[in-house]
Protein backbone atom coordinates (compact mmCIF):
# COMPACT_ATOMS: atom_id res chain seq x y z
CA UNK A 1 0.00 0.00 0.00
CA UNK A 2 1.29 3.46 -1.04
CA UNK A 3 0.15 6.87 0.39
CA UNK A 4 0.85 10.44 -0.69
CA UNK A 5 -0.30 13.62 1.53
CA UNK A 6 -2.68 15.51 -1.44
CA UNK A 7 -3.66 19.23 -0.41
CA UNK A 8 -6.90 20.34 -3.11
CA UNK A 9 -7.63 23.72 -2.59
CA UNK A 10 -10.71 24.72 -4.47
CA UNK A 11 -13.36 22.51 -6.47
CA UNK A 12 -11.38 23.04 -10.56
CA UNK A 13 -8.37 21.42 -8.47
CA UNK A 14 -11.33 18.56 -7.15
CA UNK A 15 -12.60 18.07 -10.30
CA UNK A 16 -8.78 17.77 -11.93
CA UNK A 17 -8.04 15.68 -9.30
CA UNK A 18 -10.62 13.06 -10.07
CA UNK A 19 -10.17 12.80 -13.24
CA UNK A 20 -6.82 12.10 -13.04
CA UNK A 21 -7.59 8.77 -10.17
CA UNK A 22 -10.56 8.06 -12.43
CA UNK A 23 -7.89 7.54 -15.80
CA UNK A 24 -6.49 4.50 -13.18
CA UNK A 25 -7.34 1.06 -13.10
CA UNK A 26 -6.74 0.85 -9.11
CA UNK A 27 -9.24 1.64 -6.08
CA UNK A 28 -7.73 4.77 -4.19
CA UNK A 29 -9.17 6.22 -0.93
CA UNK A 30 -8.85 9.59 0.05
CA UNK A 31 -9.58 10.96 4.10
CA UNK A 32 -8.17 10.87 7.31
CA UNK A 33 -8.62 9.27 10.69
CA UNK A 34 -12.28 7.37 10.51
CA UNK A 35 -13.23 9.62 6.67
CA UNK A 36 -12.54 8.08 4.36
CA UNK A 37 -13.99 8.39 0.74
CA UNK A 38 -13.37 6.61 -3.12
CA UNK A 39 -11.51 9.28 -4.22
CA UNK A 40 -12.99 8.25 -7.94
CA UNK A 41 -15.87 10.22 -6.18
CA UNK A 42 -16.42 13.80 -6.49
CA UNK A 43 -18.83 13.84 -4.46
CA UNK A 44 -17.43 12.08 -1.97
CA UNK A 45 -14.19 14.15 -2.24
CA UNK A 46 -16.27 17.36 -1.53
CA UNK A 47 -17.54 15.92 1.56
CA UNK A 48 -14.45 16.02 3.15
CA UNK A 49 -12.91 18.72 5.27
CA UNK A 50 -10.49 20.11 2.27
CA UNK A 51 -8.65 22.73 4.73
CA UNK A 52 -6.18 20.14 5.89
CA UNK A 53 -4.51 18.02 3.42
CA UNK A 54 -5.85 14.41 3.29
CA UNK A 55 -4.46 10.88 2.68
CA UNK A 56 -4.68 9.12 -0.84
CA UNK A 57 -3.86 5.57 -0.25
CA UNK A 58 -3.99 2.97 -3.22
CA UNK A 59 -2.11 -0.49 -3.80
CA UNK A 60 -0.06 -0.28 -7.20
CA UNK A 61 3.56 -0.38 -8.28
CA UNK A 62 2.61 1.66 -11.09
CA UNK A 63 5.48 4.90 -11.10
CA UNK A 64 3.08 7.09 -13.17
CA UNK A 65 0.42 7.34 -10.74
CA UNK A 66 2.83 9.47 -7.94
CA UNK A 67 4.05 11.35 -11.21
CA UNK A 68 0.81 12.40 -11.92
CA UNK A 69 -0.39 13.14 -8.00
CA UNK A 70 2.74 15.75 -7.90
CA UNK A 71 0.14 19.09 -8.67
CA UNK A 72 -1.78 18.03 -6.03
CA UNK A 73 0.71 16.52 -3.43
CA UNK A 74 1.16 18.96 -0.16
């Protein structure tokens, strides 16, 4: 299991954001301590508190995926 702190600041950076998880074939959740969300879900990304950065966890040795979580990595 890999994890990167992500930091999305207003809902264009959500909505990149999701698209970019969504273009992977691997489950990530997004949250932190007992909220945690498919972060494949907009709406369920919205629903957290976005002030503090939050956890993306996902299981994959793929390189690309941390390449393309750099914009929104805190």
């Amino acid at each position: 299991m890999r994890q990167v702190s992500v930091k999305l600041n207003d809902v264009e950076q959500i909505r990149q954001f999701v698209d970019v998880v969504g273009k992977f074939d691997v489950n990530f959740d997004l949250g932190s301590g007992h909220h945690i969300v498919d972060a494949k879900s907009i709406l369920g990304v919205m629903a957290l508190d976005l002030s503090h950065p939050q956890m993306l966890r996902y299981d994959s040795d793929d390189e690309t995926i941390e390449e393309h979580m750099r914009p929104f990595m805190s």
